[in-house]
Protein backbone atom coordinates (compact mmCIF):
# COMPACT_ATOMS: atom_id res chain seq x y z
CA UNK A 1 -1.22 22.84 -11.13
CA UNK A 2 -2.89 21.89 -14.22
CA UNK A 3 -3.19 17.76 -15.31
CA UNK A 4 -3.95 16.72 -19.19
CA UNK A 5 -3.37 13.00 -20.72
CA UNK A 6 -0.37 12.98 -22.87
CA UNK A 7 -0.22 10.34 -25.94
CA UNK A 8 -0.54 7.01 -24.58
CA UNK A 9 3.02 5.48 -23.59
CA UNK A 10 3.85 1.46 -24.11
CA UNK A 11 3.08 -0.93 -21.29
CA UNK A 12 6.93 -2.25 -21.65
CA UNK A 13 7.94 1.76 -20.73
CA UNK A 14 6.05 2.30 -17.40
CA UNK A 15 7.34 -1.27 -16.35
CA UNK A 16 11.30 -0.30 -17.49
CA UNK A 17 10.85 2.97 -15.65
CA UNK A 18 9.14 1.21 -12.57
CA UNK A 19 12.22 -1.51 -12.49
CA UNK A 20 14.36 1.68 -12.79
CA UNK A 21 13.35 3.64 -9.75
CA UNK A 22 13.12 0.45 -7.52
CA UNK A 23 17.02 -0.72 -8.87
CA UNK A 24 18.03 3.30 -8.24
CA UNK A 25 17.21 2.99 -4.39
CA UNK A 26 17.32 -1.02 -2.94
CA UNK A 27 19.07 0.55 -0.02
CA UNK A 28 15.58 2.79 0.38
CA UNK A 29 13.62 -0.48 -0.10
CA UNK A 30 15.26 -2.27 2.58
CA UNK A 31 14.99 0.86 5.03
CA UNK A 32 11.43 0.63 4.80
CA UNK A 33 10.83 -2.86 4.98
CA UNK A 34 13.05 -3.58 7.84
CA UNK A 35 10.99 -0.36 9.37
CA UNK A 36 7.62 -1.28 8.23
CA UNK A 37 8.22 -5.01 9.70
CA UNK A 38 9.74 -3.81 12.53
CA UNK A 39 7.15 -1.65 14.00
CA UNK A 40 4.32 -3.83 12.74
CA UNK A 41 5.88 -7.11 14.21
CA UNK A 42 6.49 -5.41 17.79
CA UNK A 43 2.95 -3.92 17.58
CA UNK A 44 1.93 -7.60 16.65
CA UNK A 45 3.57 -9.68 19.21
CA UNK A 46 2.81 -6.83 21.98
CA UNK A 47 -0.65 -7.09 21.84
CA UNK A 48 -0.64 -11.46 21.07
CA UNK A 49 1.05 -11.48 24.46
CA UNK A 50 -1.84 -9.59 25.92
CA UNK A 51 -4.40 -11.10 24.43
CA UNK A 52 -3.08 -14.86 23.33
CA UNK A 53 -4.84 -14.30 19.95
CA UNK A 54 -2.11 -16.43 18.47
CA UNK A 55 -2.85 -19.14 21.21
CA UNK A 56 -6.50 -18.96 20.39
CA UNK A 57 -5.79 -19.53 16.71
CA UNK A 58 -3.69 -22.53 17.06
CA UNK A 59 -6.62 -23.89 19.14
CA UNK A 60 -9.56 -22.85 16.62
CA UNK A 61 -7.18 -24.30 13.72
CA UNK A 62 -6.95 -27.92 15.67
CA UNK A 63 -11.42 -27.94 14.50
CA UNK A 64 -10.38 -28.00 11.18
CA UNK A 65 -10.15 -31.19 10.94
CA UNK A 66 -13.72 -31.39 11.98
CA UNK A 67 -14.82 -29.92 8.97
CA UNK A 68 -15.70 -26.56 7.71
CA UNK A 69 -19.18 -26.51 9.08
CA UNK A 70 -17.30 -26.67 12.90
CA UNK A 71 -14.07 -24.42 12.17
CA UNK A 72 -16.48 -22.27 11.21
CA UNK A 73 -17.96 -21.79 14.26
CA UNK A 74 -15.39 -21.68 16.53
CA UNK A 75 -13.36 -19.25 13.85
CA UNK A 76 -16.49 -17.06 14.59
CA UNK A 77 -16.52 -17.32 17.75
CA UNK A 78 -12.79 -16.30 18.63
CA UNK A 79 -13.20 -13.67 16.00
CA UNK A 80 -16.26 -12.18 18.35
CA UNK A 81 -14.46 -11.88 21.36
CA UNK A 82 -13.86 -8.75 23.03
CA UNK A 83 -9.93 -8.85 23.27
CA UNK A 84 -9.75 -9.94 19.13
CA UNK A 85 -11.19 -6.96 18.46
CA UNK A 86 -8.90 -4.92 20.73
CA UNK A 87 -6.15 -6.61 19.34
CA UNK A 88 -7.75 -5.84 15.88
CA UNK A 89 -8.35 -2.31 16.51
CA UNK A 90 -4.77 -2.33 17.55
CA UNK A 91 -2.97 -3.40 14.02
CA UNK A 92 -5.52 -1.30 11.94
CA UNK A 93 -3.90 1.16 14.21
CA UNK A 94 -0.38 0.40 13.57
CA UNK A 95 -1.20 -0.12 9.58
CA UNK A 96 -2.65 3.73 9.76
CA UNK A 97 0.11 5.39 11.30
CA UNK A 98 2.48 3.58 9.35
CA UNK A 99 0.90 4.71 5.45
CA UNK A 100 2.52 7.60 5.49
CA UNK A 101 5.89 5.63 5.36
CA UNK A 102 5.33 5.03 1.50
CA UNK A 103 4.73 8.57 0.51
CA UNK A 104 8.44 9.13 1.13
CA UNK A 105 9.08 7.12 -2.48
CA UNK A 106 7.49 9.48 -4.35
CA UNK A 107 9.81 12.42 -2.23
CA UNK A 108 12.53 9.86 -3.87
CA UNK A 109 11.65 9.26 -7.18
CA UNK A 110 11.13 12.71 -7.77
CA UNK A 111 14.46 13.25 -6.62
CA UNK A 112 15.97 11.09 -8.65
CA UNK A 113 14.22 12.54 -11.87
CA UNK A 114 15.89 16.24 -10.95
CA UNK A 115 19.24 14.61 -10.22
CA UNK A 116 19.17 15.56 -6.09
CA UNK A 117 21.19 14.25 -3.80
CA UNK A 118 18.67 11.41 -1.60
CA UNK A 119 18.82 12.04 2.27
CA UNK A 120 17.41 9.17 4.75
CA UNK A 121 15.04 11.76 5.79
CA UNK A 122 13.08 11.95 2.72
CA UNK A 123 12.24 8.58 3.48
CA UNK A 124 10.11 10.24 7.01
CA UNK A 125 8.51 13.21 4.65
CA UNK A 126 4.55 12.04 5.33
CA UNK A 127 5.33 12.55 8.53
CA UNK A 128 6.20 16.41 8.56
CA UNK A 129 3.95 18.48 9.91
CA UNK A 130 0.33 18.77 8.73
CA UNK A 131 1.33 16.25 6.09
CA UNK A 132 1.29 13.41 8.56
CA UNK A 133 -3.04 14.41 9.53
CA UNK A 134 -3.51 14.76 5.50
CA UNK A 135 -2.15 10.86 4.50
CA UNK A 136 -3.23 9.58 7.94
CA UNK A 137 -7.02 11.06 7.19
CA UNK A 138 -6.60 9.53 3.62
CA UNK A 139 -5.80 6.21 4.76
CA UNK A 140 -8.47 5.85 7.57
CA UNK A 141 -11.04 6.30 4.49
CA UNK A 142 -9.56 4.51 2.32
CA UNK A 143 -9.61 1.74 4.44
CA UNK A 144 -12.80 1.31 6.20
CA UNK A 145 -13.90 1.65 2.65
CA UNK A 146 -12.30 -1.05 1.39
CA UNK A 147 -13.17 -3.45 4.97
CA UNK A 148 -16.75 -3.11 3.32
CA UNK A 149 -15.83 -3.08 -0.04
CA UNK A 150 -13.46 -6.40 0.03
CA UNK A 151 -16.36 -8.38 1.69
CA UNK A 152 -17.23 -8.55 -2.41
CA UNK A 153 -13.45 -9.21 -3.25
CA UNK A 154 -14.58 -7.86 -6.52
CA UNK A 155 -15.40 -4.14 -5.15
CA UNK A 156 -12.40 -4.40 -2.88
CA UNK A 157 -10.27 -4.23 -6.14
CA UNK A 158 -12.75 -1.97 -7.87
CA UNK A 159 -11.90 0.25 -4.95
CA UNK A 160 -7.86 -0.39 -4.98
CA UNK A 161 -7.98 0.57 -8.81
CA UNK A 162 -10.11 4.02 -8.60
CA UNK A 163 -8.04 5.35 -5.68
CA UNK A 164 -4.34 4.34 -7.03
CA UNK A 165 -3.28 7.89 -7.87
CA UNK A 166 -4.97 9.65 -5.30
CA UNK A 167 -1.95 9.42 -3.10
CA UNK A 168 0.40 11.04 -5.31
CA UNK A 169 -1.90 13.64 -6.86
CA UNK A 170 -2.81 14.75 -3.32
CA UNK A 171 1.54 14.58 -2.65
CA UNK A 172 2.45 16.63 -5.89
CA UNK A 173 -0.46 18.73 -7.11
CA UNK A 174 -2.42 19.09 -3.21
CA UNK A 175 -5.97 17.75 -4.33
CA UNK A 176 -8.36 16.84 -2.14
CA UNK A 177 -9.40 13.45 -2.12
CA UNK A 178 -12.57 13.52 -3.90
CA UNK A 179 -11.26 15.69 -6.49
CA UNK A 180 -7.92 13.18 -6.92
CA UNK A 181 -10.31 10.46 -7.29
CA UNK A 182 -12.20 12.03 -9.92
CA UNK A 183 -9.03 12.67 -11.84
CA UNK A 184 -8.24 8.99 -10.81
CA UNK A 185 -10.86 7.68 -12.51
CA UNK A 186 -10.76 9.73 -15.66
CA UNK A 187 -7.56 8.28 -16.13
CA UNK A 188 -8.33 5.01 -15.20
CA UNK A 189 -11.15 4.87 -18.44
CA UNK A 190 -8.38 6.10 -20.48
CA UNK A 191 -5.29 3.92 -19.04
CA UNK A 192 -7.65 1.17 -17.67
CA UNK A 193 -5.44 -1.51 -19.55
CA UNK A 194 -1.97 -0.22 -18.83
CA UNK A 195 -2.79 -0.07 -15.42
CA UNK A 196 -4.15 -2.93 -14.90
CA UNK A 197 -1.30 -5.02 -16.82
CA UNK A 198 1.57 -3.06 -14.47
CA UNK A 199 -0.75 -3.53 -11.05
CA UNK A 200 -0.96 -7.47 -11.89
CA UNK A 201 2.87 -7.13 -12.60
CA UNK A 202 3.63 -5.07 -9.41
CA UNK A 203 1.72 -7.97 -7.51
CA UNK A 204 3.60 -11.07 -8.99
CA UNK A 205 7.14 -9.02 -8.26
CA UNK A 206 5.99 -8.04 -4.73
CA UNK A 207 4.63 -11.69 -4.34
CA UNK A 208 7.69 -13.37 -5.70
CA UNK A 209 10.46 -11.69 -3.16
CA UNK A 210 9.17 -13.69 -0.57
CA UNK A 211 7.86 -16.74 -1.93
CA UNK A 212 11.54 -17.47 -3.85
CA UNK A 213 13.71 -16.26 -1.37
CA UNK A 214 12.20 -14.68 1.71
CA UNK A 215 14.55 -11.94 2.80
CA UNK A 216 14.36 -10.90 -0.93
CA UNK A 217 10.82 -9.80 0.01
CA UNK A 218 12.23 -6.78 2.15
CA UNK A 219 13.85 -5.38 -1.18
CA UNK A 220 10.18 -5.97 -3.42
CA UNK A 221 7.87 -5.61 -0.70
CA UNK A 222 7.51 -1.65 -1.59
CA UNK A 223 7.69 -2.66 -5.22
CA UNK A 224 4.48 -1.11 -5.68
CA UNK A 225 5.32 2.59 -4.72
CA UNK A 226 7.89 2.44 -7.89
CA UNK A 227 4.79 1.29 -10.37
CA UNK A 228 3.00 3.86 -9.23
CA UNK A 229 4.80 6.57 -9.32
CA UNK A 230 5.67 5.35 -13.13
CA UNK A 231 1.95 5.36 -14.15
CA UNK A 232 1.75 8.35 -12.41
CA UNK A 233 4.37 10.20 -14.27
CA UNK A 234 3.14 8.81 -17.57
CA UNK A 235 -0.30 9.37 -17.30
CA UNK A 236 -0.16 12.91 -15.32
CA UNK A 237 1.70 15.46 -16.77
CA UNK A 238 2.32 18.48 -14.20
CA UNK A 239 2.33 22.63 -14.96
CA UNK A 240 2.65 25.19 -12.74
């Protein structure tokens, strides 16, 4: 597959078609959430009753009021024992294996543009076969990168911003990750303000679910999949 820039859409078009593919499949939104939470929280609590890490925290928080200087230390020194970082090791764990869960959206929205029926199991497709290694590889650089990166904050984002499409150019077209973040960042020079506009609007609407009304944050919490898959579209055009 080949990938060329077509003439530059409207920001108020890649949000409309983002809204669209999220409003097309809330029953798809929920499935992952409820999913996503579901594996994450038993992960979570499995691993706090091991350890007590939330035990430890309520006891660290109680030097707040002792000012930062204090907190500080004792934050540090919970944070260097040996079972926080087993229990750390254990949700970067559960994060990795559960990535591929969001590659199923673009299975869906792509669906949805050729008029196919939508199964449940298209929901599962980063987890067929080889697939599963390929997103799971992705994701394990992608985020020890960002760990260093987001000490910065500012190259954490930098980092968010010039890997956005790799995902779904490594999904539809089968590039390798350095070459899809080459393309990434060619685009991002030439898109740089549409997509930053839709990410800061994707954040807000993810955001908002759960501070307004918090089971509303299972149906926006995988908001983001729809944005991207709309700046994908408009900014990648495919040909065999």
């Amino acid at each position: 597959m080949q990938n060329k820039y077509p003439q530059k859409p409207g920001i108020d078009f890649i949000l409309k078609q983002a809204f669209f593919y999220w409003n097309k499949t809330l029953i798809f939104q929920l499935m992952f959430s409820v999913l996503y939470f579901g594996i994450f929280l038993t992960v979570f609590f499995f691993f706090d009753s091991k350890y007590g890490i939330l035990e430890q925290y309520i006891e660290t928080a109680k030097y707040a009021k002792d000012g930062v200087q204090v907190y500080s230390e004792h934050l540090a020194k919970m944070l260097s024992q040996p079972e926080f970082q087993r229990f750390s090791w254990g949700m970067i764990g559960v994060a990795i294996f559960l990535y591929p869960l969001n590659l199923g959206f673009y299975q869906i929205y792509r669906k949805l543009d050729l008029k196919e029926k939508l199964e449940i199991g298209d929901l599962l497709v980063g987890y067929n076969g080889f697939n599963f290694l390929k997103y799971v590889g992705y994701y394990i650089f992608w985020f020890f990168v960002f760990s260093y990166a987001f000490q910065t904050i500012i190259l954490g984002i930098v980092w968010v911003f010039i890997t956005i499409f790799v995902a779904p150019l490594m999904f539809f077209t089968d590039k390798r990750i350095f070459e899809a973040i080459s393309l990434n960042f060619k685009a991002l020079k030439m898109y740089f303000i549409e997509i930053l506009v839709c990410a800061i609007v994707a954040f807000i609407f993810k955001c908002l679910g759960f501070m307004l009304f918090f089971v509303g944050g299972l149906f926006t919490f995988p908001f983001w999949n729809a944005m991207i898959y709309s700046l994908y579209k408009t900014v990648f055009s495919e040909k065999s």
